[in-house]
PDB file of N, CA and C in Angstrom:
ATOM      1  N   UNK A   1       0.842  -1.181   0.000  1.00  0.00           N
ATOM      2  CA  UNK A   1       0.000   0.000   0.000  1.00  0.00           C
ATOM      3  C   UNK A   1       0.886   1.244   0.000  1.00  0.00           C
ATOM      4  N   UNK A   2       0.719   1.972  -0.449  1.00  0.00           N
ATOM      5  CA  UNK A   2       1.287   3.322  -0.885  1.00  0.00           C
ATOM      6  C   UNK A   2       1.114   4.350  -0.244  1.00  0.00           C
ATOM      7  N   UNK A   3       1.783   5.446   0.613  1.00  0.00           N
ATOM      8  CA  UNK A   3       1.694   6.162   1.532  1.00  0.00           C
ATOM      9  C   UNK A   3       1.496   7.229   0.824  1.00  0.00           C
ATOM     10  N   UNK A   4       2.328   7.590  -0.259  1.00  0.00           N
ATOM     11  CA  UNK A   4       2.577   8.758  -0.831  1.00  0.00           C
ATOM     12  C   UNK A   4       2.940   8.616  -2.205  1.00  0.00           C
ATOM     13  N   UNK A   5       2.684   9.749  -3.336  1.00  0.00           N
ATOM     14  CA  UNK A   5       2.864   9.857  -4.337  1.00  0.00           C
ATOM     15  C   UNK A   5       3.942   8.895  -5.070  1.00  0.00           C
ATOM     16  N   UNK A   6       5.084   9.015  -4.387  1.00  0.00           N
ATOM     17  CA  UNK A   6       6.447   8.609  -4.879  1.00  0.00           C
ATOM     18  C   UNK A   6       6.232   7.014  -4.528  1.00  0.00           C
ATOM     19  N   UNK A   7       5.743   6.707  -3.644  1.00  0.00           N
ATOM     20  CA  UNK A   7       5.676   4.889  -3.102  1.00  0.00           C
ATOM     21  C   UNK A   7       4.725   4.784  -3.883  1.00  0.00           C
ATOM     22  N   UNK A   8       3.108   5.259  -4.590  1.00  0.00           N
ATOM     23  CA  UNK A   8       2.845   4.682  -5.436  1.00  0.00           C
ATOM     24  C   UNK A   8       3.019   4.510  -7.104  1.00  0.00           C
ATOM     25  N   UNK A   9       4.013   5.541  -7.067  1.00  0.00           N
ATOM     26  CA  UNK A   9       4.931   5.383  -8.755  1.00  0.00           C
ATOM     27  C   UNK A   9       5.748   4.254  -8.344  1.00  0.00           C
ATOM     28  N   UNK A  10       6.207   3.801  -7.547  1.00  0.00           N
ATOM     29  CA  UNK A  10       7.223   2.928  -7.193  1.00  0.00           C
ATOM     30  C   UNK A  10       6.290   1.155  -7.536  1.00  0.00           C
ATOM     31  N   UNK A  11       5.206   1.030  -6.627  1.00  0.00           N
ATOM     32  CA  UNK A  11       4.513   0.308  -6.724  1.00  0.00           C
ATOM     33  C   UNK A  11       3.911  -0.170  -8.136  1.00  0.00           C
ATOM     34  N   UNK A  12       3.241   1.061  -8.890  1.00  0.00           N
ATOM     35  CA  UNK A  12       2.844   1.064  -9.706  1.00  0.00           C
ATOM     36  C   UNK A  12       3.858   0.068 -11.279  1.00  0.00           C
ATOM     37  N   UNK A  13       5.182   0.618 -11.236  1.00  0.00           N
ATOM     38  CA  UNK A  13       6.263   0.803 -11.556  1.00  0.00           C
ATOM     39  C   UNK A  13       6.319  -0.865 -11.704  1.00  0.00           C
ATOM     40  N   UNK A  14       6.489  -1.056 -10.844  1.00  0.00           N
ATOM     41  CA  UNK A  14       6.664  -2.748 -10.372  1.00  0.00           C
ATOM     42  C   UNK A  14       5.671  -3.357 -10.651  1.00  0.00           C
ATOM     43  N   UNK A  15       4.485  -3.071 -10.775  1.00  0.00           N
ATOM     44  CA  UNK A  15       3.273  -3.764 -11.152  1.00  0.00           C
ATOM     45  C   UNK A  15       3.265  -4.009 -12.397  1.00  0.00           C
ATOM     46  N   UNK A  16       3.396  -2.635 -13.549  1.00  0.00           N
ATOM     47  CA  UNK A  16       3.511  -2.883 -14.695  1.00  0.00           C
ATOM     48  C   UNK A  16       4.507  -3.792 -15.293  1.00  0.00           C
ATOM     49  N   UNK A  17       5.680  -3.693 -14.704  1.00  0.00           N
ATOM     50  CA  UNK A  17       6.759  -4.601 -15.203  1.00  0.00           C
ATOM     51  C   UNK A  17       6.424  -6.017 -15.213  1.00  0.00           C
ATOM     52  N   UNK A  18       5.855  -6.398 -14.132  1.00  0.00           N
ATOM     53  CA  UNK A  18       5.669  -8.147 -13.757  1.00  0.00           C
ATOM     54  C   UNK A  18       4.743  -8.418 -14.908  1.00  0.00           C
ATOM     55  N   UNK A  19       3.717  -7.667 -14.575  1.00  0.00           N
ATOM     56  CA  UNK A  19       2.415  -8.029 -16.042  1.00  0.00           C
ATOM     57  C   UNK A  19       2.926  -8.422 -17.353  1.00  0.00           C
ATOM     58  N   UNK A  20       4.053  -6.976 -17.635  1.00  0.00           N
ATOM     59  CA  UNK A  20       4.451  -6.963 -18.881  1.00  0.00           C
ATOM     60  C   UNK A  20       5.104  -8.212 -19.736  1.00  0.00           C
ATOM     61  N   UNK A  21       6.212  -8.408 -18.236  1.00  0.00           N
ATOM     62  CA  UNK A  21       7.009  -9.473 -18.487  1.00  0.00           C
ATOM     63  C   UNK A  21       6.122 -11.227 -18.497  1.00  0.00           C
ATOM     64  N   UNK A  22       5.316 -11.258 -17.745  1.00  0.00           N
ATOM     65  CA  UNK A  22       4.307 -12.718 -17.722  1.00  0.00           C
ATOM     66  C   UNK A  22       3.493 -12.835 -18.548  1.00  0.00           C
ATOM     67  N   UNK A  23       2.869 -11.752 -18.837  1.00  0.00           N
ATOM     68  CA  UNK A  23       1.619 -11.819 -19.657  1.00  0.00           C
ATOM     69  C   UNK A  23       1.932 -11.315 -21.268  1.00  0.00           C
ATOM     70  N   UNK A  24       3.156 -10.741 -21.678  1.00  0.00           N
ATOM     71  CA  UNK A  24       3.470  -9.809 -22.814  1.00  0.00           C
ATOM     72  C   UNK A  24       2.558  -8.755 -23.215  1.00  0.00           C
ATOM     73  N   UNK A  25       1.867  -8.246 -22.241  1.00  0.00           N
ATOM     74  CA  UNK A  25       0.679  -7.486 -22.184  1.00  0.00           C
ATOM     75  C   UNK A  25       1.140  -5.611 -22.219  1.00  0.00           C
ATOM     76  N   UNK A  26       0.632  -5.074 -22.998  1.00  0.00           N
ATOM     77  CA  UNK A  26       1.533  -3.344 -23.032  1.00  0.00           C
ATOM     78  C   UNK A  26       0.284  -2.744 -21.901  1.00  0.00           C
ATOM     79  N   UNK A  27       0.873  -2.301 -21.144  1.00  0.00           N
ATOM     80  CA  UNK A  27       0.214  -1.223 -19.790  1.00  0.00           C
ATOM     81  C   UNK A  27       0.391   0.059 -19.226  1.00  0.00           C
ATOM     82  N   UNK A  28      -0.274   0.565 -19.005  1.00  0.00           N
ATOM     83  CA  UNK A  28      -0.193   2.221 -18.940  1.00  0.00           C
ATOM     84  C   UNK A  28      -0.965   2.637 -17.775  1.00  0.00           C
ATOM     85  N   UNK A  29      -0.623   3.742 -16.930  1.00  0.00           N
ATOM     86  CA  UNK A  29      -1.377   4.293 -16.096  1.00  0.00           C
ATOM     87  C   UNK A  29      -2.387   5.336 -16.624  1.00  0.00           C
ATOM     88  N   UNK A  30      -3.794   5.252 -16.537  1.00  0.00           N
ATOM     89  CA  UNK A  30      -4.365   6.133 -17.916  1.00  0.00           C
ATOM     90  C   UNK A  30      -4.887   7.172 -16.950  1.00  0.00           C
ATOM     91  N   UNK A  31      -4.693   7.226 -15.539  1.00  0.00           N
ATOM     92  CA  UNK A  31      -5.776   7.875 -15.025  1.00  0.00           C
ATOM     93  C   UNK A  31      -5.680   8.378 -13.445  1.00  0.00           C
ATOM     94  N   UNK A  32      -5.990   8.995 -12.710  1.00  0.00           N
ATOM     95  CA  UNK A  32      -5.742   9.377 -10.997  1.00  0.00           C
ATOM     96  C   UNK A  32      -3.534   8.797 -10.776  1.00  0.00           C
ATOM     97  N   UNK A  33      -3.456   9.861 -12.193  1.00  0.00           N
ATOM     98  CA  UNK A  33      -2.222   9.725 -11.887  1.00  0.00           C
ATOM     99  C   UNK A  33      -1.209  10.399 -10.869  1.00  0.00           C
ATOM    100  N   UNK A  34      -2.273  11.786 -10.163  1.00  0.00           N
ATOM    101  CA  UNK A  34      -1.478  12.619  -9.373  1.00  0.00           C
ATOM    102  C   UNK A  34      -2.454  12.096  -8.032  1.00  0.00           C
ATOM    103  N   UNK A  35      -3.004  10.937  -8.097  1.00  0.00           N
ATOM    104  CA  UNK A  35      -3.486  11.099  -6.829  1.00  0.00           C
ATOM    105  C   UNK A  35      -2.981   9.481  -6.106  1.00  0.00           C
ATOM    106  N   UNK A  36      -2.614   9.415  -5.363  1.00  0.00           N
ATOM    107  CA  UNK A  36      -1.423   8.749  -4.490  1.00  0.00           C
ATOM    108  C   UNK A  36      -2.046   7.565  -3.966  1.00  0.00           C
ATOM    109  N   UNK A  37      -3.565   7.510  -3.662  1.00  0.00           N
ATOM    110  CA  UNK A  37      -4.553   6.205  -3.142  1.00  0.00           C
ATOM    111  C   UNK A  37      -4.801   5.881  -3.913  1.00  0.00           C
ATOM    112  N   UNK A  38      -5.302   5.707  -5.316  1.00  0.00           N
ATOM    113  CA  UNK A  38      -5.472   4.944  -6.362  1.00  0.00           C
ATOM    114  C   UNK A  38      -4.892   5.616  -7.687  1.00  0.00           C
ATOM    115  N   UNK A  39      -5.332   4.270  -8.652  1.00  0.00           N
ATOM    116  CA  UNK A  39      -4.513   4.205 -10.035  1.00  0.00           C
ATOM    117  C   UNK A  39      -5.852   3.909 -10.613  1.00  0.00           C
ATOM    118  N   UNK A  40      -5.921   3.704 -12.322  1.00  0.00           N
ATOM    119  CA  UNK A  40      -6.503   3.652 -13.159  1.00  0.00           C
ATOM    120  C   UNK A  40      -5.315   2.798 -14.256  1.00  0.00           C
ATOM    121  N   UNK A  41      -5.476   1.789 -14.953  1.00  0.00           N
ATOM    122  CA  UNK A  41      -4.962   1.029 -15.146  1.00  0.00           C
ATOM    123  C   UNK A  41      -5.246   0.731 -16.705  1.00  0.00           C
ATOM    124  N   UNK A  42      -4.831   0.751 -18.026  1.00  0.00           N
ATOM    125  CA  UNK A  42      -5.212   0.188 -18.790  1.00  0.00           C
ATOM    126  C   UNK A  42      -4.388  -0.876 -20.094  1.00  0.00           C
ATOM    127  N   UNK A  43      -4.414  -1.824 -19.397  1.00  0.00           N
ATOM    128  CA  UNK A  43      -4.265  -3.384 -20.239  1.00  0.00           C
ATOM    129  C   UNK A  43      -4.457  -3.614 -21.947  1.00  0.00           C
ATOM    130  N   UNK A  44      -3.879  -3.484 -22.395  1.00  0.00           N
ATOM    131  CA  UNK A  44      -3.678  -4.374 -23.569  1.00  0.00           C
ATOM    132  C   UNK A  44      -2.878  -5.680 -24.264  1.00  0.00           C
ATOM    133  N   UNK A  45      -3.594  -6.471 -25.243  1.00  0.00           N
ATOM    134  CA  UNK A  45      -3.195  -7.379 -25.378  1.00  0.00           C
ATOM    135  C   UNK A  45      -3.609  -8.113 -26.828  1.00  0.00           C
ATOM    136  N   UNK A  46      -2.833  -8.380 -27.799  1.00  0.00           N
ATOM    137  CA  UNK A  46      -3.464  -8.568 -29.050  1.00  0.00           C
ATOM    138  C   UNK A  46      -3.217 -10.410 -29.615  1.00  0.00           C
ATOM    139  N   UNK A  47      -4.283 -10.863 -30.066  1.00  0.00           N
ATOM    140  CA  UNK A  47      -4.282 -12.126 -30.512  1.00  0.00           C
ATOM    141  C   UNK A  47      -5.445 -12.297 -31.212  1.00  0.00           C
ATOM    142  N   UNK A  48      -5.237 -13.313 -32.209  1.00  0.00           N
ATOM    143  CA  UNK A  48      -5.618 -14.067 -32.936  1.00  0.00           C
ATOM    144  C   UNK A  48      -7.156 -15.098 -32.541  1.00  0.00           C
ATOM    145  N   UNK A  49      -6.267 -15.213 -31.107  1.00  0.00           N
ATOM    146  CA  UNK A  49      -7.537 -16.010 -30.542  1.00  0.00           C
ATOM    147  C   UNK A  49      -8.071 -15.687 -29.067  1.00  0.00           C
ATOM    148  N   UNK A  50      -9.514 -15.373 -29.227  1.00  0.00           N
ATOM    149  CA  UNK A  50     -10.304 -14.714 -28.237  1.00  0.00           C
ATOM    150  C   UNK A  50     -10.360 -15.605 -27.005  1.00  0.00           C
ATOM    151  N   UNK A  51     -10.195 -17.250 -27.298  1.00  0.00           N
ATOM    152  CA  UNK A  51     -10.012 -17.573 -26.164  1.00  0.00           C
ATOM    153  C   UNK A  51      -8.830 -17.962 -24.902  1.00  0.00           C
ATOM    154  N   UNK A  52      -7.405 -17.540 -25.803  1.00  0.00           N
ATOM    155  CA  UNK A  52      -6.297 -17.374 -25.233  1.00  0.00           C
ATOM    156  C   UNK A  52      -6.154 -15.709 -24.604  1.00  0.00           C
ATOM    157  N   UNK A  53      -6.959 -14.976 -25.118  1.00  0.00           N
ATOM    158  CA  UNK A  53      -7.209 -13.566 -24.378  1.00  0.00           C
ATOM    159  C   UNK A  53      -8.072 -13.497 -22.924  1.00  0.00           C
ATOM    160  N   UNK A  54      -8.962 -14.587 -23.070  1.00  0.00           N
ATOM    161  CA  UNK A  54      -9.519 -14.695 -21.851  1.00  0.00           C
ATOM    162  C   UNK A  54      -9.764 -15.271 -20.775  1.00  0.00           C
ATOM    163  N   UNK A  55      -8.373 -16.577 -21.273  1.00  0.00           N
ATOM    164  CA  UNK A  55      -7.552 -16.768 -20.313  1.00  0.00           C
ATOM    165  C   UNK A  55      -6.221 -16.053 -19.959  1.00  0.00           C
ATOM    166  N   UNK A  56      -6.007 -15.027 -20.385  1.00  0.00           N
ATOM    167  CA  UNK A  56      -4.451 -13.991 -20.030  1.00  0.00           C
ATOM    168  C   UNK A  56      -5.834 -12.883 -18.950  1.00  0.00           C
ATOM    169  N   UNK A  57      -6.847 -12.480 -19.300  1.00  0.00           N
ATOM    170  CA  UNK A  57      -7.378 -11.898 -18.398  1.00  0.00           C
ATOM    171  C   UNK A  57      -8.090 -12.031 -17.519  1.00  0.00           C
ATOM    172  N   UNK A  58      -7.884 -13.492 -17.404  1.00  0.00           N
ATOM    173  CA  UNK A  58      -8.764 -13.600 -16.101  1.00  0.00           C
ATOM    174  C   UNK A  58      -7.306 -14.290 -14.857  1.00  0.00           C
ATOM    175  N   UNK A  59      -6.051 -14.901 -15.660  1.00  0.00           N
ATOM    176  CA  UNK A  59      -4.628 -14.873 -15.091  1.00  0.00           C
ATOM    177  C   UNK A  59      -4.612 -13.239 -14.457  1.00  0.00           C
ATOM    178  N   UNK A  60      -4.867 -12.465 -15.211  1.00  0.00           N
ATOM    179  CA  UNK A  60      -4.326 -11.055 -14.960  1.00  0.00           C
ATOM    180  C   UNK A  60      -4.921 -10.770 -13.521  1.00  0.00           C
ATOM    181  N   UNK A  61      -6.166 -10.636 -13.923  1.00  0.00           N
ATOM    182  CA  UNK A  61      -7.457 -10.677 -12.749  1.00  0.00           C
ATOM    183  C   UNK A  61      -6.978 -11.324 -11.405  1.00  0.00           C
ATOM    184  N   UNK A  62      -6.872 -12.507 -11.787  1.00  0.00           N
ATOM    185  CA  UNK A  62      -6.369 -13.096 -10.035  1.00  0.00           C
ATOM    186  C   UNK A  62      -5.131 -12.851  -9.426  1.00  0.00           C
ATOM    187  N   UNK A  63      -4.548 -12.184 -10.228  1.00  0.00           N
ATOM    188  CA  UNK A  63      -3.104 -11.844  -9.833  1.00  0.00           C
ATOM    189  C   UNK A  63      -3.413 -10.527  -9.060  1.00  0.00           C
ATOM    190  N   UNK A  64      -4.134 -10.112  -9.895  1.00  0.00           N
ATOM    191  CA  UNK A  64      -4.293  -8.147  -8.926  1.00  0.00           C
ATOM    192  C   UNK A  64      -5.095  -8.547  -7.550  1.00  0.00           C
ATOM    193  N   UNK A  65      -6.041  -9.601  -7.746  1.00  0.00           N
ATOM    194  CA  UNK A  65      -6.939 -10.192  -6.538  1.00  0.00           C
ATOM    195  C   UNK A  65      -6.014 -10.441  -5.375  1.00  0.00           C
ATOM    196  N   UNK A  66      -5.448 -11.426  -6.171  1.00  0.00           N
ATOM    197  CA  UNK A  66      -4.614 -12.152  -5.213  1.00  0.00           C
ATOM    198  C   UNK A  66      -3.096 -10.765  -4.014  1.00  0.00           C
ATOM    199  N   UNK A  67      -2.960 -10.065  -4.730  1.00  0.00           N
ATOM    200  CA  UNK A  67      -1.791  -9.129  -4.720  1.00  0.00           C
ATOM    201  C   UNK A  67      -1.690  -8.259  -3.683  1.00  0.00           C
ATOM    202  N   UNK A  68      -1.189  -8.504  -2.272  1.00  0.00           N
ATOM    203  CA  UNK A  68      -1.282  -7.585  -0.971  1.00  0.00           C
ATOM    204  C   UNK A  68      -0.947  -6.034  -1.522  1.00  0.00           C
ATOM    205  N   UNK A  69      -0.588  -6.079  -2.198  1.00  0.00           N
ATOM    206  CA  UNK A  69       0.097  -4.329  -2.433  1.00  0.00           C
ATOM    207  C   UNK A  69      -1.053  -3.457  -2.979  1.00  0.00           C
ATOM    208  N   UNK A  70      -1.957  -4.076  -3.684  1.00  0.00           N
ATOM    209  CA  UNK A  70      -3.350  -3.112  -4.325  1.00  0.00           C
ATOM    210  C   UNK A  70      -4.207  -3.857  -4.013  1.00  0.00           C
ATOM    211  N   UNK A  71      -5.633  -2.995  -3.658  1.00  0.00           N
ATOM    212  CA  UNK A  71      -6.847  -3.497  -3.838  1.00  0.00           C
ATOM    213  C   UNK A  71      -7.424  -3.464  -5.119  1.00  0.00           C
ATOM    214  N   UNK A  72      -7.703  -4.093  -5.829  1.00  0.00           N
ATOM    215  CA  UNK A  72      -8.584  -4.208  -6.853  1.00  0.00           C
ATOM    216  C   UNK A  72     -10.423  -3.584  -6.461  1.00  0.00           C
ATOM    217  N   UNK A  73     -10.365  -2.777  -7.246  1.00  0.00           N
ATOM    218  CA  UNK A  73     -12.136  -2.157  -6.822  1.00  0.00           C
ATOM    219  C   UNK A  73     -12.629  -2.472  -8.054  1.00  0.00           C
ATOM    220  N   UNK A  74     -12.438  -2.792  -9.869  1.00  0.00           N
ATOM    221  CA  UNK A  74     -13.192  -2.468 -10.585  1.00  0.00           C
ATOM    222  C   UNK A  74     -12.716  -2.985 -11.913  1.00  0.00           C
ATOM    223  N   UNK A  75     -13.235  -4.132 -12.450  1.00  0.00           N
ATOM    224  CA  UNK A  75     -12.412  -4.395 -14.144  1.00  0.00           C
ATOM    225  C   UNK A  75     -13.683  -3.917 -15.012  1.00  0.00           C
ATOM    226  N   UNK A  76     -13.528  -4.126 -16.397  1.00  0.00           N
ATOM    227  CA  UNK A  76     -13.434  -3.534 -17.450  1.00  0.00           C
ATOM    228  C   UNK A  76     -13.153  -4.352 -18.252  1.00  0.00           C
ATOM    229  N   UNK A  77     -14.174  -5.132 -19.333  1.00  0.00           N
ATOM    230  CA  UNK A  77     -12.909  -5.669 -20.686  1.00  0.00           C
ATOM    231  C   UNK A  77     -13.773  -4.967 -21.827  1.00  0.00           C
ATOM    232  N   UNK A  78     -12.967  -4.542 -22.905  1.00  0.00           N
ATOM    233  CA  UNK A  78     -13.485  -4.321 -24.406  1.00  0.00           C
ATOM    234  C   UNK A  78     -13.126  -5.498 -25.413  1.00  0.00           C
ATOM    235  N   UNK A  79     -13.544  -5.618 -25.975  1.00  0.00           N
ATOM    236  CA  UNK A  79     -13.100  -6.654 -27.200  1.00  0.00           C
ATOM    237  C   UNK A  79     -13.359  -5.936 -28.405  1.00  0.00           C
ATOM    238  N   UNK A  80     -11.980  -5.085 -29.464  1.00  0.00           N
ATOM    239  CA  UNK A  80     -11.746  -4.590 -30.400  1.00  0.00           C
ATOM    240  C   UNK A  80     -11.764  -5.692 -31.807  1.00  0.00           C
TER     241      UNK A  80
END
């Protein structure tokens, strides 16, 4: 959990990397970027097949669940 601005760029920081690296997934902070208690988060991920996408997001999903450092309050999927 993140006290302050700088511990949650730090956090954040580290979050994106693990995703990036497990999932090959491109991630961005899109949103409540100056505000220090939460993030806004947005996931991408491109394939061929819709049902290897929804198993990478529901992997993704239990990982943030599972993850002492953030609470998860809220997903979101689009299908482009």
């Amino acid at each position: 959990m993140a006290h302050s601005l700088k511990d949650k760029r730090k956090h954040i920081k580290s979050l994106k990397e693990r995703l990036k690296n497990r999932f090959n997934a491109s991630i961005a902070e899109i949103s409540a970027l100056d505000d220090w208690q939460r993030s806004v988060l947005g996931i991408s991920m491109i394939s061929n097949e819709r049902r290897f996408l929804e198993k990478q997001y529901r992997a993704i999903e239990k990982l943030l669940e599972e993850s002492r450092e953030i609470q998860l309050i809220k997903t979101a999927i689009e299908w482009i």
